[in-house]
Protein backbone atom coordinates (compact mmCIF):
# COMPACT_ATOMS: atom_id res chain seq x y z
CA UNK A 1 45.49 -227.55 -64.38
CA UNK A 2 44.17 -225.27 -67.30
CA UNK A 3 45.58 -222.11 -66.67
CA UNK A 4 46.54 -220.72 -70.14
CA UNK A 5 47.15 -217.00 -68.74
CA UNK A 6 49.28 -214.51 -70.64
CA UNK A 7 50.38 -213.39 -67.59
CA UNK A 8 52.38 -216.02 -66.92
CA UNK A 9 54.38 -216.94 -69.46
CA UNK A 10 58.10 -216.26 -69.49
CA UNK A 11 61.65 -216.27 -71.35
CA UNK A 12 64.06 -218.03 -69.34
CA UNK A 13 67.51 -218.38 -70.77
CA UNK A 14 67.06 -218.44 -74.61
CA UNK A 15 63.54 -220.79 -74.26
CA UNK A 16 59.91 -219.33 -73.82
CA UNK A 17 58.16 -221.24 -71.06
CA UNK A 18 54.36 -220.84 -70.36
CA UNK A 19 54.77 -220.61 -67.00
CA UNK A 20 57.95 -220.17 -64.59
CA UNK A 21 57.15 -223.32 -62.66
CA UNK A 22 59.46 -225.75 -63.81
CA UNK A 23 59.44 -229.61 -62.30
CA UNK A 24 63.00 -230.23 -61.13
CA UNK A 25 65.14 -233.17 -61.48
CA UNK A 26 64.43 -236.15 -59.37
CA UNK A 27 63.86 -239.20 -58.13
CA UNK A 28 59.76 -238.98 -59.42
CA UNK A 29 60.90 -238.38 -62.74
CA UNK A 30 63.15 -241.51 -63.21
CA UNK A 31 60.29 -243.25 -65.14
CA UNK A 32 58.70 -241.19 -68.31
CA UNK A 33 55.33 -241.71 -66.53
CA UNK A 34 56.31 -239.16 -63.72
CA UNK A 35 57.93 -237.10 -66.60
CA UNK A 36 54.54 -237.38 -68.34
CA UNK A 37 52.73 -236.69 -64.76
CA UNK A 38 54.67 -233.21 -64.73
CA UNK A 39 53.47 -232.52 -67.79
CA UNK A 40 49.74 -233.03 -67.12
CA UNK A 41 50.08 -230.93 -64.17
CA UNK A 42 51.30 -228.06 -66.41
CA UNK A 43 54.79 -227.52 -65.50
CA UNK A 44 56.51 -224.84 -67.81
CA UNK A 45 59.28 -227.45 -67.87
CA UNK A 46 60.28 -230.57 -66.80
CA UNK A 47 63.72 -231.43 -65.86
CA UNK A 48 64.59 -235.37 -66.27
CA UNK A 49 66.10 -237.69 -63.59
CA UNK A 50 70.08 -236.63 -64.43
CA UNK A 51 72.85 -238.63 -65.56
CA UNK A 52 76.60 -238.91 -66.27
CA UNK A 53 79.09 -241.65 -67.68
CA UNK A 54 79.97 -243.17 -64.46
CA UNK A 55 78.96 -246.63 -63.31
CA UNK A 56 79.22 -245.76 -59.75
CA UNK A 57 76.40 -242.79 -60.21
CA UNK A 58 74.45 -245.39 -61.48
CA UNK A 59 74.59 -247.74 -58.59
CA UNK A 60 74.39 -245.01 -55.99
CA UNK A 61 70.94 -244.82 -56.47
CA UNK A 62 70.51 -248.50 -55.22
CA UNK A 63 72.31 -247.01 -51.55
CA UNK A 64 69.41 -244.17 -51.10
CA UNK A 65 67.42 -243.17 -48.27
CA UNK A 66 64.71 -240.48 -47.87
CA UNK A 67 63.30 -239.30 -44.74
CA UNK A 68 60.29 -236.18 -43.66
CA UNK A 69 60.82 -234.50 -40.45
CA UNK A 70 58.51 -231.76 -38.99
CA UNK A 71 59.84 -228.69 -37.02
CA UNK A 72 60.12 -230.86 -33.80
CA UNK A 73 62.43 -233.45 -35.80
CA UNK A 74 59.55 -235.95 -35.75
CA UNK A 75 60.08 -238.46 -38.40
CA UNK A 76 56.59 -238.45 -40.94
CA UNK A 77 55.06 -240.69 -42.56
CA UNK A 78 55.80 -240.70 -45.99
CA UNK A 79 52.00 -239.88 -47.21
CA UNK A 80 52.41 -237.66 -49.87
CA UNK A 81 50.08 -235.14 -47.57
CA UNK A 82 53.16 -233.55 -45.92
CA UNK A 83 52.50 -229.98 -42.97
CA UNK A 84 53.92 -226.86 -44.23
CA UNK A 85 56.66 -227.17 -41.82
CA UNK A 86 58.01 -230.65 -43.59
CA UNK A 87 61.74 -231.02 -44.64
CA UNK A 88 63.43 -233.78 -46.63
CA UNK A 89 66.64 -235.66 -45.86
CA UNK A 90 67.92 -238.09 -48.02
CA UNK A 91 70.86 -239.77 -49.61
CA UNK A 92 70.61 -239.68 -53.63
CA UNK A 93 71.83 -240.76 -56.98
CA UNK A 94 71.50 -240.58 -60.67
CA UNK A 95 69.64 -242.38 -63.79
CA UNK A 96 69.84 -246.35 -62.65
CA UNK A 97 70.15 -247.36 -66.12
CA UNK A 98 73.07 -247.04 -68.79
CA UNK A 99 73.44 -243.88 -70.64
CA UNK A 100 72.02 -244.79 -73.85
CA UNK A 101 68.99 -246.06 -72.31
CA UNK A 102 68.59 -242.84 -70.68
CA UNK A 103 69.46 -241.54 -74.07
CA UNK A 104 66.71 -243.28 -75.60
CA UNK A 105 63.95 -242.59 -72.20
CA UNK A 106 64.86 -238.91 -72.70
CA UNK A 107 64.53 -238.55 -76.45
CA UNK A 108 61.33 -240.19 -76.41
CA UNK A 109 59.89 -238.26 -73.45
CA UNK A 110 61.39 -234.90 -75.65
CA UNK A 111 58.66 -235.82 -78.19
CA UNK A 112 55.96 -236.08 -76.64
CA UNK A 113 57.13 -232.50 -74.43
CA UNK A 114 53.87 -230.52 -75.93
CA UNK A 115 53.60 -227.47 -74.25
CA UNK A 116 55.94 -228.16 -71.31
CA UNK A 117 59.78 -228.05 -72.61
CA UNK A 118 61.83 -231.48 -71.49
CA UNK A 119 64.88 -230.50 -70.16
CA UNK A 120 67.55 -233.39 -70.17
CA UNK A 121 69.89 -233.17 -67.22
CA UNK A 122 73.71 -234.23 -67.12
CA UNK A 123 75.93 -233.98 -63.91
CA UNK A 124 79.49 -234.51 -65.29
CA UNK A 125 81.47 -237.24 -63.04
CA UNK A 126 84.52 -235.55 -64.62
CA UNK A 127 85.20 -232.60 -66.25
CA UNK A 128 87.37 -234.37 -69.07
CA UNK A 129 84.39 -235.62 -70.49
CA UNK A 130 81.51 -233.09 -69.81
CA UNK A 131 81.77 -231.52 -73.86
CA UNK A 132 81.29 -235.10 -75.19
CA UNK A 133 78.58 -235.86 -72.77
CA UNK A 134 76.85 -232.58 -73.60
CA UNK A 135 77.10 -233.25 -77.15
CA UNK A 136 75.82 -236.57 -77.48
CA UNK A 137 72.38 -235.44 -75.32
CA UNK A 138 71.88 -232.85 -77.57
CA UNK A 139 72.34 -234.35 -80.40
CA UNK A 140 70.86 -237.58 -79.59
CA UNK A 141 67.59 -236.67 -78.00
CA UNK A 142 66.82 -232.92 -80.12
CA UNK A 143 66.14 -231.27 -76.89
CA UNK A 144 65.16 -227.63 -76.81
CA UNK A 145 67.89 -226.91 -73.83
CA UNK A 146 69.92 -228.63 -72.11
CA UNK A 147 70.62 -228.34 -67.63
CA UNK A 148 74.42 -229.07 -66.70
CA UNK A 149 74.16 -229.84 -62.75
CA UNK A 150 77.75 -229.17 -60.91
CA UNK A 151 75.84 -228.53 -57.77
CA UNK A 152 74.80 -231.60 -56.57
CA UNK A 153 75.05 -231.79 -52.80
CA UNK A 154 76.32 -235.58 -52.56
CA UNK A 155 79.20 -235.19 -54.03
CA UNK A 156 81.63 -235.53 -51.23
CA UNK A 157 79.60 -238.82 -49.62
CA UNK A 158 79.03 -239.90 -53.15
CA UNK A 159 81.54 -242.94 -54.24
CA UNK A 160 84.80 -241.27 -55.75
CA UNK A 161 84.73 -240.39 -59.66
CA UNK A 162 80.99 -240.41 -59.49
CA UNK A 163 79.76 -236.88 -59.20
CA UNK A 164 81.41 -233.75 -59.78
CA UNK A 165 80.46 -230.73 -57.60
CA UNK A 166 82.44 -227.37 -58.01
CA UNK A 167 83.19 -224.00 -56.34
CA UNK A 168 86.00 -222.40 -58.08
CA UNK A 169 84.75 -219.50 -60.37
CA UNK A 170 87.73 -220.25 -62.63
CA UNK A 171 87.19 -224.09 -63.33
CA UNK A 172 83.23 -223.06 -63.90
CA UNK A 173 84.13 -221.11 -66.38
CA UNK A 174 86.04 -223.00 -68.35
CA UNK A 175 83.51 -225.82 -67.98
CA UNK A 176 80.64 -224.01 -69.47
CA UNK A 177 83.03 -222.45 -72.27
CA UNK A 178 83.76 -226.16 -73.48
CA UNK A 179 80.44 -227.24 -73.55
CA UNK A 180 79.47 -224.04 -75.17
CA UNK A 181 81.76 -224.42 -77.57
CA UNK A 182 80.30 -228.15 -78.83
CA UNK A 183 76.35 -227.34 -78.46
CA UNK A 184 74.38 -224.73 -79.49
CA UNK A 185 71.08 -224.81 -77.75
CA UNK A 186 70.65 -222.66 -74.63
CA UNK A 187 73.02 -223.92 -71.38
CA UNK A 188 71.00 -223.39 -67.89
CA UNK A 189 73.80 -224.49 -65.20
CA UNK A 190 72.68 -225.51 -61.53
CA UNK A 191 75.49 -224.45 -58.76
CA UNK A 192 75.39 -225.00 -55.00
CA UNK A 193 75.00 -223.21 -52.45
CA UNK A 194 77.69 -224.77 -50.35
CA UNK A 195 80.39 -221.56 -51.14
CA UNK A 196 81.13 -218.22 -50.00
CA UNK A 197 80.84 -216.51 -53.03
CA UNK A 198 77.53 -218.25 -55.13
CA UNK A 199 77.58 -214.66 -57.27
CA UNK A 200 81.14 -215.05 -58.48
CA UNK A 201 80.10 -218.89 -59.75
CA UNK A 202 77.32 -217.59 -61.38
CA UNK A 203 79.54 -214.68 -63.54
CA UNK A 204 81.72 -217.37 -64.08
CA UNK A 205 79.08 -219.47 -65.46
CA UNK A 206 77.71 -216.61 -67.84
CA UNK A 207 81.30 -215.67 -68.74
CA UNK A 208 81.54 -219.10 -69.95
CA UNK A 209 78.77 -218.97 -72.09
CA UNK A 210 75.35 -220.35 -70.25
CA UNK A 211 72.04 -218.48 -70.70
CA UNK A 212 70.81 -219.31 -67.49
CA UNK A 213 71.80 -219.96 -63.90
CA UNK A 214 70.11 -222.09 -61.62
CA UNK A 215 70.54 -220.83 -57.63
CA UNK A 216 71.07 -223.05 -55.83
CA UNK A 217 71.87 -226.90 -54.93
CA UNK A 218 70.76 -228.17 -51.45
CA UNK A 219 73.14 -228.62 -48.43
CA UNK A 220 74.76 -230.95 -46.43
CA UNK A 221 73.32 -232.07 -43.07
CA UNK A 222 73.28 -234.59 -40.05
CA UNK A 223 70.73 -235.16 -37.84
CA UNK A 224 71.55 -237.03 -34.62
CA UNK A 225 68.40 -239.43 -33.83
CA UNK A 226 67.99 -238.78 -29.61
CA UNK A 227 65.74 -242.50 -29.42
CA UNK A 228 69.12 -244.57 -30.96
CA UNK A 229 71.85 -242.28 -30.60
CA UNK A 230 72.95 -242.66 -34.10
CA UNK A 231 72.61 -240.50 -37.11
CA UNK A 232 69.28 -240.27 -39.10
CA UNK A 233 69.60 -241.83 -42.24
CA UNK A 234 72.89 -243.55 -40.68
CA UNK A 235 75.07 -241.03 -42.77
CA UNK A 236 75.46 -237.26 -43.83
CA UNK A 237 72.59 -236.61 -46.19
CA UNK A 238 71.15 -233.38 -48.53
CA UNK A 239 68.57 -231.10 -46.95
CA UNK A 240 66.04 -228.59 -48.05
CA UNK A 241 62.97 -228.16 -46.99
CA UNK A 242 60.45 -224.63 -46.72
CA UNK A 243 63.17 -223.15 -44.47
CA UNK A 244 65.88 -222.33 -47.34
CA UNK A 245 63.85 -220.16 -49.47
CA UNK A 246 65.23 -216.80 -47.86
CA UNK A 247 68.36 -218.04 -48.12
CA UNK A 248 68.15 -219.27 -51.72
CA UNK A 249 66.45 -215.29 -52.37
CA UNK A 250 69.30 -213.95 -50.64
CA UNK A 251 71.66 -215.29 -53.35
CA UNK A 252 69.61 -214.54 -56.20
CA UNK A 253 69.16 -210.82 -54.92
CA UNK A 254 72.77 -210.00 -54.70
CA UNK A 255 73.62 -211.88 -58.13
CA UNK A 256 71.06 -209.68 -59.60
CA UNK A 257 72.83 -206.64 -58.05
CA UNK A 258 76.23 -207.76 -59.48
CA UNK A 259 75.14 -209.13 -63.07
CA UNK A 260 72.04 -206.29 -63.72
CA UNK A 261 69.08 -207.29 -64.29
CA UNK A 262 69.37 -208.94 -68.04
CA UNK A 263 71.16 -212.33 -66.53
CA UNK A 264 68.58 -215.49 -66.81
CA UNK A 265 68.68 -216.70 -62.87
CA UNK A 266 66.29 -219.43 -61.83
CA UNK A 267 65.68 -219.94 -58.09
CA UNK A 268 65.67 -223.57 -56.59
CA UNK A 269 65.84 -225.15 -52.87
CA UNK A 270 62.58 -223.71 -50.88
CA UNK A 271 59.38 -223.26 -52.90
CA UNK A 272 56.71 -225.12 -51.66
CA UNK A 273 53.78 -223.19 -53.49
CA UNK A 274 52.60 -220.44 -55.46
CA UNK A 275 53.70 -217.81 -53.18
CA UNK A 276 56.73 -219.29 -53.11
CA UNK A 277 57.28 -219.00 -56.69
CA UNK A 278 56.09 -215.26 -56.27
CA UNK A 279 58.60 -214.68 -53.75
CA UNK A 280 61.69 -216.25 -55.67
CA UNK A 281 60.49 -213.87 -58.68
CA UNK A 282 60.71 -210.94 -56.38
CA UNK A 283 64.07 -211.65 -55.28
CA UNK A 284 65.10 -211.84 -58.70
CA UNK A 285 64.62 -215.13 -60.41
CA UNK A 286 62.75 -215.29 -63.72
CA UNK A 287 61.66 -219.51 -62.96
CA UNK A 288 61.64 -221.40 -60.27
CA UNK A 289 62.54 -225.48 -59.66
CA UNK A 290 60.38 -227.15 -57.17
CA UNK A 291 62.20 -230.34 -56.55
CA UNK A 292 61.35 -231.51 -52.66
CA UNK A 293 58.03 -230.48 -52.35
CA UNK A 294 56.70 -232.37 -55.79
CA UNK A 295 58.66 -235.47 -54.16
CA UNK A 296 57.20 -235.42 -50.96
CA UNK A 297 54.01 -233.96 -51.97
CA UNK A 298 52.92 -235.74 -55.14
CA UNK A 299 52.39 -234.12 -58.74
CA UNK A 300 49.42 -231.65 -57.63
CA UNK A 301 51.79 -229.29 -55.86
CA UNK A 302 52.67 -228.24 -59.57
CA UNK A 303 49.03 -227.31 -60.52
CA UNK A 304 48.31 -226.03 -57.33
CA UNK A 305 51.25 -223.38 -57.19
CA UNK A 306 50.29 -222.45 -60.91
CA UNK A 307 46.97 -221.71 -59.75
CA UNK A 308 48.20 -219.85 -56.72
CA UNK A 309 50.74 -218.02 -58.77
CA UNK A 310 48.11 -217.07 -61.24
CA UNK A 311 45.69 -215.28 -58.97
CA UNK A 312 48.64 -213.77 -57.01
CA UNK A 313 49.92 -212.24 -60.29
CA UNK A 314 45.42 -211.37 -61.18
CA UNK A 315 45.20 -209.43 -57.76
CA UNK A 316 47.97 -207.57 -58.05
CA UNK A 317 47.95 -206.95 -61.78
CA UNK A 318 51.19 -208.10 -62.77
CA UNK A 319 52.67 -210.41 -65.24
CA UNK A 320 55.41 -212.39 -63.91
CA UNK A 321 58.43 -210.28 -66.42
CA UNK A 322 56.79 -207.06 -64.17
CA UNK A 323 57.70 -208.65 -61.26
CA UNK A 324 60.90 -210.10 -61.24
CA UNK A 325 64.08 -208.90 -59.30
CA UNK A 326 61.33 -205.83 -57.82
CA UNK A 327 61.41 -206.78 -54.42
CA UNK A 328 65.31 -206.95 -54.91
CA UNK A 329 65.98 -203.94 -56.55
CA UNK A 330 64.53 -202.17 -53.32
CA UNK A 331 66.92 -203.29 -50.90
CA UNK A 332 68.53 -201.01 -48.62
CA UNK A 333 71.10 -201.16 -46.38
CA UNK A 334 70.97 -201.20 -42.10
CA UNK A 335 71.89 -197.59 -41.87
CA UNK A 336 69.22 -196.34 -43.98
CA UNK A 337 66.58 -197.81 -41.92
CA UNK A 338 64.57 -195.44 -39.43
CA UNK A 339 66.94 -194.69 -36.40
CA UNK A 340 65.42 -195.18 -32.85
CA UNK A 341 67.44 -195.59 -29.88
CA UNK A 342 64.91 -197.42 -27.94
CA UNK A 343 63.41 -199.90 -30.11
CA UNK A 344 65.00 -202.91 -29.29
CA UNK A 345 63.34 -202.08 -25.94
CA UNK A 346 60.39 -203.13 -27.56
CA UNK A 347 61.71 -206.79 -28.26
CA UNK A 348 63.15 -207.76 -24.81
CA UNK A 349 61.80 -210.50 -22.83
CA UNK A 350 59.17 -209.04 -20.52
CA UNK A 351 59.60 -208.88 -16.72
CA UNK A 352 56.33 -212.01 -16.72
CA UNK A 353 58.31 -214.21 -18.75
CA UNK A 354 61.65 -213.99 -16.98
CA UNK A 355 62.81 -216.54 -14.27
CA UNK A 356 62.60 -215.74 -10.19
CA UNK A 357 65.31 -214.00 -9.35
């Protein structure tokens, strides 16, 4: 991919990017050569496999699963040439290694970043020591920024004392404050999606000090198998597929309306291509982590939606700074839509479709 456009690049929380696709953290980017990989595709970033001081995030990895299922809840075959429709259950974990040779992975993949910026990735087991943590990545591998995940979906299935997840605006804050207060390159913080109020985390998160906030961590499913009767996967597992992407926008649009338009939000948990991208940045988001569809899809998705992005932004003559948050900042509410007391006629089954009698 040799897109060098203008138009793309972009400022995301404190670190210039040259595009706003950034490779999210995963399971293809445990080993430096997928790392490497996400960097030949062009990524504006790539965001390493995450870690943590626990031992039993380490071994969680060895209890994971991954499953494709089409709109008809057909298992696929896992052939990296996945429909449109495609989503992705699975169980997870973290780094399968010890810290310091994630430590020394990370540093070494940090030097060799180029034009794409390395993001290392922690997701605190605790809170008590999330500062330390921070501060030994940082200082250890020189990185340029630095993602703190506390939205990772497995946290209630995970083993206890292995992953924290959190959805209490107060304890964000005063998470991001300590780690703020022991590193000083920019903070981009991932939070779920799994509460009621995602726009009060994401104050929190900026009262506390990040530059960035990442919107938002996959959710929770099960899906009952009708051939054996039993759950797919055997357990509850994370989902995302295609189908979250309004709901991810939805967040990001009403954050936007309660921070203003100068808050660093990056939109996560739907994009499956360029137009996806496109359509995060209208509702608001200034990058966007493809995570799914680069594991399901293979490495090419990356060029291919920087491609797609690129003409989208050509044929419209935009940069992607000109477009972000403007589909957003023209919402309007149900009452000031056009008012017709007949047009849900228009939307009624007709009398050919109904049943006899």
């Amino acid at each position: 991919m040799k897109t060098t456009s203008g138009r793309l690049n972009v400022k995301v929380g404190g670190v210039l990017l040259k595009n706003p696709v950034i490779c999210g953290s995963g399971e293809h980017l445990i080993e430096p050569s997928g790392v490497l990989a996400a960097i030949a595709a062009g990524a504006g970033a790539v965001v390493v496999k995450s870690t943590n001081e626990s031992d039993a995030a380490r071994r969680q990895l060895g209890h994971t699963d991954y499953a494709m299922f089409d709109s008809l809840w057909q298992r696929l075959d896992w052939d990296f040439d996945p429909p449109p429709d495609a989503s992705l259950l699975n169980r997870s974990g973290l780094f399968p290694g010890t810290f310091d040779d994630w430590l020394e992975s990370t540093s070494a993949l940090v030097e060799q970043q180029g034009s794409s910026v390395v993001v290392p990735s922690i997701i605190p087991a605790s809170y008590e020591h999330a500062a330390e943590l921070a501060e030994a990545v940082v200082s250890s591998t020189h990185c340029r920024v630095l993602e703190v995940n506390i939205g990772a979906p497995h946290s209630r299935e995970a083993p206890a004392g292995a992953i924290a997840l959190e959805q209490h605006a107060d304890r964000v804050q005063a998470l991001v404050a300590a780690i703020r207060a022991t590193v000083d390159v920019p903070l981009w913080l991932k939070l779920t999606g799994q509460s009621d109020d995602v726009t009060g985390l994401a104050e929190a998160a900026f009262d506390g000090g990040a530059d960035a906030v990442t919107l938002m961590g996959r959710f929770m499913a099960m899906l009952p198998d009708v051939e054996t009767q039993a759950p797919a996967l055997g357990t509850m597992a994370a989902y995302g597929g295609g189908w979250a992407l309004p709901l991810t926008c939805r967040w990001l649009a009403l954050t936007r309306a309660r921070l203003g338009p100068k808050r660093h939000l990056m939109g996560t948990n739907g994009a499956r291509s360029g137009l996806d991208v496109a359509r995060f940045l209208l509702a608001g988001a200034t990058a966007v982590q493809m995570n799914s569809a680069i594991f399901t899809g293979g490495f090419s998705v990356i060029s291919e939606a920087i491609t797609e992005l690129d003409g989208y932004l050509r044929d419209h003559g935009d940069t992607v700074t000109e477009i972000v948050g403007r589909a957003a900042d023209r919402l309007t509410a149900y009452t000031d839509q056009p008012f017709d007391e007949q047009h849900w006629q228009s939307f009624v089954v007709p009398e050919s479709r109904r049943l006899p009698g």
